[in-house]
Structure formats: structure tokens, C-alpha cells
Protein backbone atom coordinates (compact mmCIF):
# COMPACT_ATOMS: atom_id res chain seq x y z
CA UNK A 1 -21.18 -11.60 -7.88
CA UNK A 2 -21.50 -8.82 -5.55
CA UNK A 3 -23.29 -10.06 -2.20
CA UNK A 4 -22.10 -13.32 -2.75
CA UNK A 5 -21.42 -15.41 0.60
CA UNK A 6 -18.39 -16.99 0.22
CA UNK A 7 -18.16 -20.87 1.65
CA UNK A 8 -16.12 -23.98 1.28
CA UNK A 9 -18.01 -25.14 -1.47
CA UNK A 10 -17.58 -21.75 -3.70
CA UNK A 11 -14.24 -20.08 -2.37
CA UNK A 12 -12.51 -21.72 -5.47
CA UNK A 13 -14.68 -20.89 -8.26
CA UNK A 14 -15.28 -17.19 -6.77
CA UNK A 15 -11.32 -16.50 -6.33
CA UNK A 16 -10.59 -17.89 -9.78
CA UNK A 17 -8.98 -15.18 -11.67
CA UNK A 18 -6.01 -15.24 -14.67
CA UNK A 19 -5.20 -11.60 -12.90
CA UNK A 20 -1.26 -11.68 -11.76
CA UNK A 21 -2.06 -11.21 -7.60
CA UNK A 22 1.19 -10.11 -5.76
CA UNK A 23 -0.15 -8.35 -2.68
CA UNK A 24 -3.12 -8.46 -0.41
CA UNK A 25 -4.16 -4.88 1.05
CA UNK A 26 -6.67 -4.98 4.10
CA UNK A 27 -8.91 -1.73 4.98
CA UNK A 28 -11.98 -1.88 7.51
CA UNK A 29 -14.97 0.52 6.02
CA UNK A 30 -14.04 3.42 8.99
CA UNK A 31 -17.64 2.93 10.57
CA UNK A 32 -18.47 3.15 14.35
CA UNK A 33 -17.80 -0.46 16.46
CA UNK A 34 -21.04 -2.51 16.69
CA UNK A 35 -22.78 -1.13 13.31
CA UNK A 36 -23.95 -3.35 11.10
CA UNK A 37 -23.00 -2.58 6.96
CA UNK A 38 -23.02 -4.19 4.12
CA UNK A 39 -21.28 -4.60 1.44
CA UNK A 40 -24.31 -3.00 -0.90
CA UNK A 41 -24.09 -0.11 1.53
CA UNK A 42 -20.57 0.02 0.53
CA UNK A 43 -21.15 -0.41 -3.08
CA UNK A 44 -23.70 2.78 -3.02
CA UNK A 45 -20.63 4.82 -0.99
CA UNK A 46 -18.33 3.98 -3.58
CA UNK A 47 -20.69 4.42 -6.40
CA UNK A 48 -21.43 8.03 -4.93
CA UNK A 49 -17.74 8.57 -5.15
CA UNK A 50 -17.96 7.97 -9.22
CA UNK A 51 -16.40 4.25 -8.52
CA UNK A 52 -17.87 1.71 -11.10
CA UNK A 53 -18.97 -0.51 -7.68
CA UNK A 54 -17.51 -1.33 -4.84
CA UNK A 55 -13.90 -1.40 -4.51
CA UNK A 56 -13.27 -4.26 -2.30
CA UNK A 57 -12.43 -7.56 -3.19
CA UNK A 58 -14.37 -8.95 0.00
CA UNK A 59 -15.87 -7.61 2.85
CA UNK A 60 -16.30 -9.36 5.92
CA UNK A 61 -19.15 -9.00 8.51
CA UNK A 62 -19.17 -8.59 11.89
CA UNK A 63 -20.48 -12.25 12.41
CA UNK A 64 -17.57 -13.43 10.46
CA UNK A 65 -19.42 -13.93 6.88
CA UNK A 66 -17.05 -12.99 4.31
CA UNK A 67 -18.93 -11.69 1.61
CA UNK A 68 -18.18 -10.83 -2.15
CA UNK A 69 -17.49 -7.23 -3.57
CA UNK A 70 -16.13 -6.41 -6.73
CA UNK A 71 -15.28 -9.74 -8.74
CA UNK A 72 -11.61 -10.74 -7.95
CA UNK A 73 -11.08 -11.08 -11.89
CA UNK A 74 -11.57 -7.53 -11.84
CA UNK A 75 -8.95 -4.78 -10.96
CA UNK A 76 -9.77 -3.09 -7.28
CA UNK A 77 -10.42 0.24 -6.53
CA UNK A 78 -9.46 0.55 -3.09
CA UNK A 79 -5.83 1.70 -3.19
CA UNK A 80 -4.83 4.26 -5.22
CA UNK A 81 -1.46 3.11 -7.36
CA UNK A 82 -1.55 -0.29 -6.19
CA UNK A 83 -5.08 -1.66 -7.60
CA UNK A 84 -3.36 -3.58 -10.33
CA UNK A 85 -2.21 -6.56 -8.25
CA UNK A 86 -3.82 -6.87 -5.23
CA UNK A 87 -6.65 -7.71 -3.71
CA UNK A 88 -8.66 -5.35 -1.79
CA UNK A 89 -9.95 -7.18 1.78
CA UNK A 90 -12.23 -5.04 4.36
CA UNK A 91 -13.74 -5.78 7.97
CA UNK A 92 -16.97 -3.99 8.95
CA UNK A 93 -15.90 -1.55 11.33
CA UNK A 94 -12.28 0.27 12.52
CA UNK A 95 -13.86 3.29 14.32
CA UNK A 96 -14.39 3.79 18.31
CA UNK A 97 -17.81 5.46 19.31
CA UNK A 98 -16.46 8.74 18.82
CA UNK A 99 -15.12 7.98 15.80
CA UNK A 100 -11.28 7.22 16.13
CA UNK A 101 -9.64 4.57 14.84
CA UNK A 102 -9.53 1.34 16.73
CA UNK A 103 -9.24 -2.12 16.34
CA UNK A 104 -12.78 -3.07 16.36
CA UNK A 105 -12.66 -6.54 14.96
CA UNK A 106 -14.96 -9.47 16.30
CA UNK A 107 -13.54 -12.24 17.27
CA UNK A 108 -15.81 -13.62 14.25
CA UNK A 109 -13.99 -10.83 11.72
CA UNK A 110 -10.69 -12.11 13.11
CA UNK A 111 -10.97 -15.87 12.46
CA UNK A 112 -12.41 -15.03 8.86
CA UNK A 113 -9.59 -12.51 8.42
CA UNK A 114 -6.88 -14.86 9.35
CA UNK A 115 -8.30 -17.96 7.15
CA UNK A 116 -9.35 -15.93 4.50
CA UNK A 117 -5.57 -14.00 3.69
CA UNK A 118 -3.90 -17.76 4.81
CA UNK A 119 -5.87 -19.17 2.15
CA UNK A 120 -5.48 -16.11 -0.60
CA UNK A 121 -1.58 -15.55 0.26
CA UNK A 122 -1.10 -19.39 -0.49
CA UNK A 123 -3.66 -19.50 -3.66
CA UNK A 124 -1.57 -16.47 -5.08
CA UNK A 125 1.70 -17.20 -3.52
CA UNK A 126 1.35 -13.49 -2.73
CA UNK A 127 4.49 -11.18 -1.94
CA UNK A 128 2.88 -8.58 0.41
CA UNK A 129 0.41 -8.86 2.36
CA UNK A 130 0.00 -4.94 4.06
CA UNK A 131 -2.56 -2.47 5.29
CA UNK A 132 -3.98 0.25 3.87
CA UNK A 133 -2.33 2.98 6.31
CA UNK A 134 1.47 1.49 4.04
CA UNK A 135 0.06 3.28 1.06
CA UNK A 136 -1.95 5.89 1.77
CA UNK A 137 -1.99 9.18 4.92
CA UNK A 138 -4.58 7.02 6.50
CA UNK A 139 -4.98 4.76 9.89
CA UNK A 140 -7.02 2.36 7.76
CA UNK A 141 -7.13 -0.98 8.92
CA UNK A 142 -6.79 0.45 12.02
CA UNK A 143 -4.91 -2.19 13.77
CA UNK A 144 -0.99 -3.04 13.08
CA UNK A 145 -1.13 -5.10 10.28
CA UNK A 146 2.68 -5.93 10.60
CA UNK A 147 2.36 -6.99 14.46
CA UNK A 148 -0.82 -8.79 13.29
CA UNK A 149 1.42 -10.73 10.49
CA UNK A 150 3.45 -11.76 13.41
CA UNK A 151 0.85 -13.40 15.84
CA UNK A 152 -0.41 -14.95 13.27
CA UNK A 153 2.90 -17.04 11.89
CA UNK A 154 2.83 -15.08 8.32
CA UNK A 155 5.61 -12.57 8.91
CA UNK A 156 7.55 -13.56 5.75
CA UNK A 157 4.61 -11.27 4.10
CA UNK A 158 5.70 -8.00 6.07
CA UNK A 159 6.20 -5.10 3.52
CA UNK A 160 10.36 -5.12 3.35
CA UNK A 161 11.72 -1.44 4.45
């Protein structure tokens, strides 16, 4: 359900889906660093945009609370052409006070991001795990996902050139 929190006691029953998940695509919601959104602000964006809701999978807070968008039975709406079998992850945030992109992540964001595509990429035995900017003429996540994939011991997930 949209605005869920997602814990240890739920994560399995709210990333159950019979969906075929190859990839995991990560986005931050291109808002200035130290605002505060949520995913029902995003869900009104998107909705204003004609989407049925939000577009996200999950959004994740700046305190680190990851929190539930659109259900993950459900296809995304946050890549265009590659929807179908991915899941659709976004941090709060991505933008520099005069609205650049940057790498903008809390060190709250960043544990939650890591734990939360460990533990999706290993549910789904994903293929891919990339950022938006590989699909789209866009900086979106903001941050080098493949570098990222590196520090973080998950490089066999790099997109393959």
C-alpha cells in the first residue's frame, strides 16, 4: 500500500510479487538537498503527469525510512521502455541548492539504499541493477551508480557494454 513503511517484519509480504524482476533502476526525486518529500507528494507529481500513482517501487527518506510506492506486483512507471521488469527505487533528494545534480544522499539514504537493492537483487536474483541516467538523457540518480556497484561489493550487477 502506498505510504507503507517497510520493516523486517513486512519486507517479505510487501515485495511478494509473481512479476518476472530482472533489473533494479534507482532515480532520486531531483529535489533540492535537505528538503523533506514524500512519497504522497510524489504520488500527486506523478498523478499531475496523467500517471495512475506514483511510479516508484519505493522511496526512501532522508532519515533512511524506506517507504512504499506503487505495489511491487504492479508494473512501474518510472522508466520509459524498461517498466516491465524492474523495479523502480528513489532517494529523496539528487539536487544541490541551486539545483544541479549532486549526490545528496544521507548517510541514512545510503545504508537503506545499500540493504534495500542487497536484499531485492538476491530476492529476484536480478541481472541489472543500473541508474536511471543508463536509460534515459538524464543525470538521475545523480551519483555513479556503476562506481557505487563497486564500493559496495555488487559489481557483477554493472549494466554489460
Amino acid at each position: 500500500m502506498i505510504g507503507e513503511i517497510l520493516t523486517d517484519e513486512n519486507i517479505e509480504q510487501l515485495t511478494d510479487t509473481k512479476r518476472k524482476i530482472t533489473d533494479i533502476i534507482i532515480h532520486c526525486s531531483a529535489t533540492k538537498e535537505g528538503k523533506d518529500y514524500s512519497v504522497f507528494d510524489i504520488d500527486k507529481w506523478h498523478k499531475a503527469r496523467k500517471f495512475k500513482c506514483i511510479g516508484y517501487h519505493f522511496v526512501i527518506y532522508r532519515n533512511g525510512q524506506i517507504v512504499c510506492g506503487r505495489p511491487i506486483s504492479e508494473i512501474g512507471a518510472h522508466t520509459t521502455g524498461h517498466n516491465t521488469g524492474s523495479i523502480g527505487i528513489c532517494y529523496i533528494g539528487g539536487l544541490d541548492e541551486n539545483g544541479d545534480p549532486k549526490d545528496t544522499k544521507t548517510y541514512q539514504q545510503e545504508n537503506a539504499l545499500i540493504n534495500l537493492v542487497k536484499y531485492l537483487a538476491k530476492k529476484f536474483n536480478v541481472k541489472r541493477i543500473t541508474g536511471h541516467y543508463n536509460w534515459a538523457a538524464k543525470a538521475c540518480p545523480c551519483f555513479d551508480v556503476e562506481q557505487w556497484l563497486d564500493d559496495i561489493n555488487l559489481s557483477k550487477y554493472k549494466i554489460k557494454k
